[in-house]
N, C-alpha and C. Protein backbone atom coordinates (compact mmCIF):
# COMPACT_ATOMS: atom_id res chain seq x y z
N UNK A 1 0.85 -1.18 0.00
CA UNK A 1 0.00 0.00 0.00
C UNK A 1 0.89 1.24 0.00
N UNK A 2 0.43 2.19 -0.86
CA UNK A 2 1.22 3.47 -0.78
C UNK A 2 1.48 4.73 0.70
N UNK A 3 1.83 5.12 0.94
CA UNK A 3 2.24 6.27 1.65
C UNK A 3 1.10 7.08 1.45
N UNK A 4 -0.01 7.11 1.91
CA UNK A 4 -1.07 8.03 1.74
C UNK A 4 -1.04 9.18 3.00
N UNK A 5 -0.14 9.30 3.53
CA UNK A 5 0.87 10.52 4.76
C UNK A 5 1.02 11.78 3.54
N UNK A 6 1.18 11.54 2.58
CA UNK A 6 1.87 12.92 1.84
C UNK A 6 1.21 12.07 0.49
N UNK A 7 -0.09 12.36 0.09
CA UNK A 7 -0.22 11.80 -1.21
C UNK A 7 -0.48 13.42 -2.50
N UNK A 8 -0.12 12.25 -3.47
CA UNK A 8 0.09 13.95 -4.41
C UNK A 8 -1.05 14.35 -5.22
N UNK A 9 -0.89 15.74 -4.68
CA UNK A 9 -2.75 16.29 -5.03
C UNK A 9 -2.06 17.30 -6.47
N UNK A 10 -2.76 17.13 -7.53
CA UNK A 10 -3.04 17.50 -8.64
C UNK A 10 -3.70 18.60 -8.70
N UNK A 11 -3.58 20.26 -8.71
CA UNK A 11 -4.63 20.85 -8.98
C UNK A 11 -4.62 21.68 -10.56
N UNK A 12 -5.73 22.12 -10.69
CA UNK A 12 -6.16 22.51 -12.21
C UNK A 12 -7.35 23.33 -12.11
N UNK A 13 -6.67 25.03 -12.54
CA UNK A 13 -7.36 26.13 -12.82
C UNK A 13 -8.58 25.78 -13.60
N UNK A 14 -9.58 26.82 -13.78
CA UNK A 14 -10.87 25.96 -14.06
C UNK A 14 -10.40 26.50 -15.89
N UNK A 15 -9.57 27.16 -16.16
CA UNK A 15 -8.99 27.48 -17.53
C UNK A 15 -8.60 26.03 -18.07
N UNK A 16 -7.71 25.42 -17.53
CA UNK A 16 -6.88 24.01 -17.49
C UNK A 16 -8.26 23.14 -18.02
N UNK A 17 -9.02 22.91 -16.69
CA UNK A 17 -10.39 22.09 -16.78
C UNK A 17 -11.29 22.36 -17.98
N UNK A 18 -11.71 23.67 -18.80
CA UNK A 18 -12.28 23.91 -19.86
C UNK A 18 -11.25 23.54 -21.09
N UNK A 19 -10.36 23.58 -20.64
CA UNK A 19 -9.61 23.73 -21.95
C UNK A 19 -9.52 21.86 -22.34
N UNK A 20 -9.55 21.52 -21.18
CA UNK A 20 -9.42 19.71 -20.89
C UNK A 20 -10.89 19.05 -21.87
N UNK A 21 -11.59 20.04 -21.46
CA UNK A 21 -12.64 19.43 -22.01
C UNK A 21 -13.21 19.69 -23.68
N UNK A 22 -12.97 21.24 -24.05
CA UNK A 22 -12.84 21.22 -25.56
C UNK A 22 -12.14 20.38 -25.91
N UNK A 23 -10.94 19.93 -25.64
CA UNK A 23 -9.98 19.21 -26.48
C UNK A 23 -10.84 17.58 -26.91
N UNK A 24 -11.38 17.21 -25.31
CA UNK A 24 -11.92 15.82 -25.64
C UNK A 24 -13.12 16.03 -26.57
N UNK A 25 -13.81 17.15 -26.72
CA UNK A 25 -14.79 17.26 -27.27
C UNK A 25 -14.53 17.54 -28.96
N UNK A 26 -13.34 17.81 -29.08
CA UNK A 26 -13.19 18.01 -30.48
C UNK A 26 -12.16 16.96 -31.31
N UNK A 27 -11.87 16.08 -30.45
CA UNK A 27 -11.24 15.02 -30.23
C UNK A 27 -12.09 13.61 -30.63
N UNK A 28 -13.07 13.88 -30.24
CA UNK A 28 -14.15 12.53 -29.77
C UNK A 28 -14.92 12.39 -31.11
N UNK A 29 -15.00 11.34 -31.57
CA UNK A 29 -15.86 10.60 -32.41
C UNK A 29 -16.61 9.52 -32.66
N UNK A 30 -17.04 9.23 -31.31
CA UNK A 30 -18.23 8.76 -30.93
C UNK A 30 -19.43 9.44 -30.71
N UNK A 31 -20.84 9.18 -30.61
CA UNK A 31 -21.94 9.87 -30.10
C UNK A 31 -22.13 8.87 -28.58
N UNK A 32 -22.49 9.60 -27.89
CA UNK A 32 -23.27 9.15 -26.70
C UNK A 32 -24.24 9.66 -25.89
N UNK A 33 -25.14 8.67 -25.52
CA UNK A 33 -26.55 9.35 -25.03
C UNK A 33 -26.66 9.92 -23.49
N UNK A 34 -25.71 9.72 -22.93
CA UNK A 34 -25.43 10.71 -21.98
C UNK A 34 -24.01 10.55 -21.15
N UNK A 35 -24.20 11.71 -20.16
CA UNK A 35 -22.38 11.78 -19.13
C UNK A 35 -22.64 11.02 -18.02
N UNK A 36 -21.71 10.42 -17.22
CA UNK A 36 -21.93 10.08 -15.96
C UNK A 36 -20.95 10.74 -15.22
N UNK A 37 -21.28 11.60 -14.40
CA UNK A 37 -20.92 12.73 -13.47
C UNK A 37 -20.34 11.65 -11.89
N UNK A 38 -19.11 11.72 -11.96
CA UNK A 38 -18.53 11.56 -10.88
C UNK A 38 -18.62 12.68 -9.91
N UNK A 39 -19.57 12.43 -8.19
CA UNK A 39 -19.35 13.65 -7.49
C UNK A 39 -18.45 13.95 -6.89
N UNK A 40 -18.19 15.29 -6.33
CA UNK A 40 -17.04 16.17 -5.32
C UNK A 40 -15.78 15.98 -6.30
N UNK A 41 -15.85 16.65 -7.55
CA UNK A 41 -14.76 16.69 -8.72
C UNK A 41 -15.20 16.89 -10.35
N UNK A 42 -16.45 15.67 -10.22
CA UNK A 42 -16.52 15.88 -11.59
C UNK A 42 -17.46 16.37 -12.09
N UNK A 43 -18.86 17.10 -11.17
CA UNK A 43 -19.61 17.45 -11.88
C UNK A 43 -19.78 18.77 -12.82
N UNK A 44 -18.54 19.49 -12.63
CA UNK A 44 -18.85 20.90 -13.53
C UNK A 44 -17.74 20.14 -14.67
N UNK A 45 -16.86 19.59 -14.74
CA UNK A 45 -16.31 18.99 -16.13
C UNK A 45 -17.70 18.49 -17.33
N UNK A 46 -18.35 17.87 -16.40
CA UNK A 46 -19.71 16.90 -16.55
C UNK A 46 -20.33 17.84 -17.25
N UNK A 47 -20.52 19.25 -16.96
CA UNK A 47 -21.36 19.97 -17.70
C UNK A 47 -21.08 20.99 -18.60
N UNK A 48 -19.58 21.17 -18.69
CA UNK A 48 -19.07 21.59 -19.52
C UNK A 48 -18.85 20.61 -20.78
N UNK A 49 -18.80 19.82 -20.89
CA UNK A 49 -18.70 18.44 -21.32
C UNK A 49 -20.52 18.26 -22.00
N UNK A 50 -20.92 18.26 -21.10
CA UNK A 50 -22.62 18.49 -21.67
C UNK A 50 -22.97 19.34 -22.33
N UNK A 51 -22.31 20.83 -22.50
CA UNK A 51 -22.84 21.81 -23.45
C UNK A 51 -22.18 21.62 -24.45
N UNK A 52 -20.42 21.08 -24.35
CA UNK A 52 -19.70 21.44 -25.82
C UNK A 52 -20.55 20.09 -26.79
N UNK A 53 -20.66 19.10 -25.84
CA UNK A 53 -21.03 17.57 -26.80
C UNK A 53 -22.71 17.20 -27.11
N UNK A 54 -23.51 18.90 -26.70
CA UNK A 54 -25.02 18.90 -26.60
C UNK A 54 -25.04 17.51 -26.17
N UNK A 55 -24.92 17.02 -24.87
CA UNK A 55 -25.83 15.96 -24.41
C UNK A 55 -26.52 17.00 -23.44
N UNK A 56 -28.13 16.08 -22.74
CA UNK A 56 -28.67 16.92 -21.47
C UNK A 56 -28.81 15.68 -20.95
N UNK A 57 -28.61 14.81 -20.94
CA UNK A 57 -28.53 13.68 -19.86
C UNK A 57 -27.27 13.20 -19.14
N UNK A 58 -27.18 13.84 -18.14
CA UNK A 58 -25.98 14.17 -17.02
C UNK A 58 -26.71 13.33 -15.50
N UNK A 59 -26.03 12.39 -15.43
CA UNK A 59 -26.43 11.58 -14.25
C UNK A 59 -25.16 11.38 -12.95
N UNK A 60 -25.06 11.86 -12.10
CA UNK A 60 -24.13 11.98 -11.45
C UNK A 60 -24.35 10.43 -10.17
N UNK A 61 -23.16 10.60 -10.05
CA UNK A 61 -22.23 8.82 -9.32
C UNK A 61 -22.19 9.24 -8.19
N UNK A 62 -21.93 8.52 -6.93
CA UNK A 62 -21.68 8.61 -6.09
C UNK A 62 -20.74 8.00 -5.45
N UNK A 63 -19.22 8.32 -4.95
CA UNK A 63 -18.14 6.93 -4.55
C UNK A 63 -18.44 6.81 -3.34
N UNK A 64 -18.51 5.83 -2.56
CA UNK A 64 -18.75 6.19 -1.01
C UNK A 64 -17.19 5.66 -0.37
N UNK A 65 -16.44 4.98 -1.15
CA UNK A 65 -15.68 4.07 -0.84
C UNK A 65 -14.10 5.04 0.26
N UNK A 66 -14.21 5.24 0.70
CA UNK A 66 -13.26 6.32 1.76
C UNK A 66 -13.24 5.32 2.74
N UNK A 67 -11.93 6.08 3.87
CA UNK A 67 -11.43 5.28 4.96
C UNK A 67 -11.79 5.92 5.74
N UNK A 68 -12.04 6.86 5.64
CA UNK A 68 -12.66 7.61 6.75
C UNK A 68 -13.47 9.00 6.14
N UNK A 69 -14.19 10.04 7.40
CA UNK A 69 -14.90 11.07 6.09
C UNK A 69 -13.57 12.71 6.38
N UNK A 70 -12.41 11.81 6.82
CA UNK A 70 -11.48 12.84 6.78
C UNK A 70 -11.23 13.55 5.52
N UNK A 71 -11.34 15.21 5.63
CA UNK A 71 -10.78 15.73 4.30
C UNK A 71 -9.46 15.43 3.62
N UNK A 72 -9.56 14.72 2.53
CA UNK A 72 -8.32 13.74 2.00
C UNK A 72 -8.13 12.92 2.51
N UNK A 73 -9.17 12.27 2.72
CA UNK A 73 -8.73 10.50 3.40
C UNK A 73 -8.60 9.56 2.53
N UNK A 74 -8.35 8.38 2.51
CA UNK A 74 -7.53 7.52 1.44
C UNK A 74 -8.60 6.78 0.89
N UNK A 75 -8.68 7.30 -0.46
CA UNK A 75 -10.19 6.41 -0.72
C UNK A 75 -9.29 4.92 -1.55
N UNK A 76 -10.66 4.27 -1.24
CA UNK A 76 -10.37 3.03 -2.16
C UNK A 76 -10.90 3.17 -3.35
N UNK A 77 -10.29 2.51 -4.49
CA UNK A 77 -11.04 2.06 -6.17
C UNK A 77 -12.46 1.29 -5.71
N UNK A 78 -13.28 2.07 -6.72
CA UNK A 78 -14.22 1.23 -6.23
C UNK A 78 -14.23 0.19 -7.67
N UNK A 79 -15.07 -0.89 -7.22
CA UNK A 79 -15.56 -2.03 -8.28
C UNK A 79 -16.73 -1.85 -8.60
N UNK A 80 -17.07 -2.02 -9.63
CA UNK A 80 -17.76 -2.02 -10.69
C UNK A 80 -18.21 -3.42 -11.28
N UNK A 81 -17.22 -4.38 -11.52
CA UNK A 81 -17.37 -5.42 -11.69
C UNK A 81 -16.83 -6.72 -11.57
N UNK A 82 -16.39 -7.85 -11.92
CA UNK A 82 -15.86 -8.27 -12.09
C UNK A 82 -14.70 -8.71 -13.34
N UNK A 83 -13.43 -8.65 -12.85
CA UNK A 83 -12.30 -8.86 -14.07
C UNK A 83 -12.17 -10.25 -14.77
């Protein structure tokens, strides 16, 4: 298990974050019938993401999977399924 004492936090101006998301959007050549909105991170990507790719079906996730409800506590991957 990693050193989650000093784990490394990533941050990104909301310039960074728009700009993240035109790119996938002009990038992408698939259609899809809607976003799934990861919460406490991903829901304004989610809707920036929703206006450039006109979807309106934005359904947001919920992880519960944390070690504790400490701010920056060590979450676990969650599963989804089986490998």
């Amino acid at each position: 298990m990693k050193n989650m004492s000093n784990p490394k936090i990533i941050k990104f101006s909301w310039d960074k974050i728009h700009n993240i998301c035109k790119k996938f959007s002009k990038n992408n050549n698939k259609e899809f019938d809607c976003i799934v909105a990861i919460t406490r991170g991903g829901l304004v990507p989610s809707v920036i993401l929703s206006h450039l790719l006109d979807i309106r079906l934005v359904y947001p996730l919920q992880v519960y999977e944390t070690e504790s409800d400490v701010v920056n506590s060590f979450k676990k991957k969650p599963v989804f399924g089986e490998n």
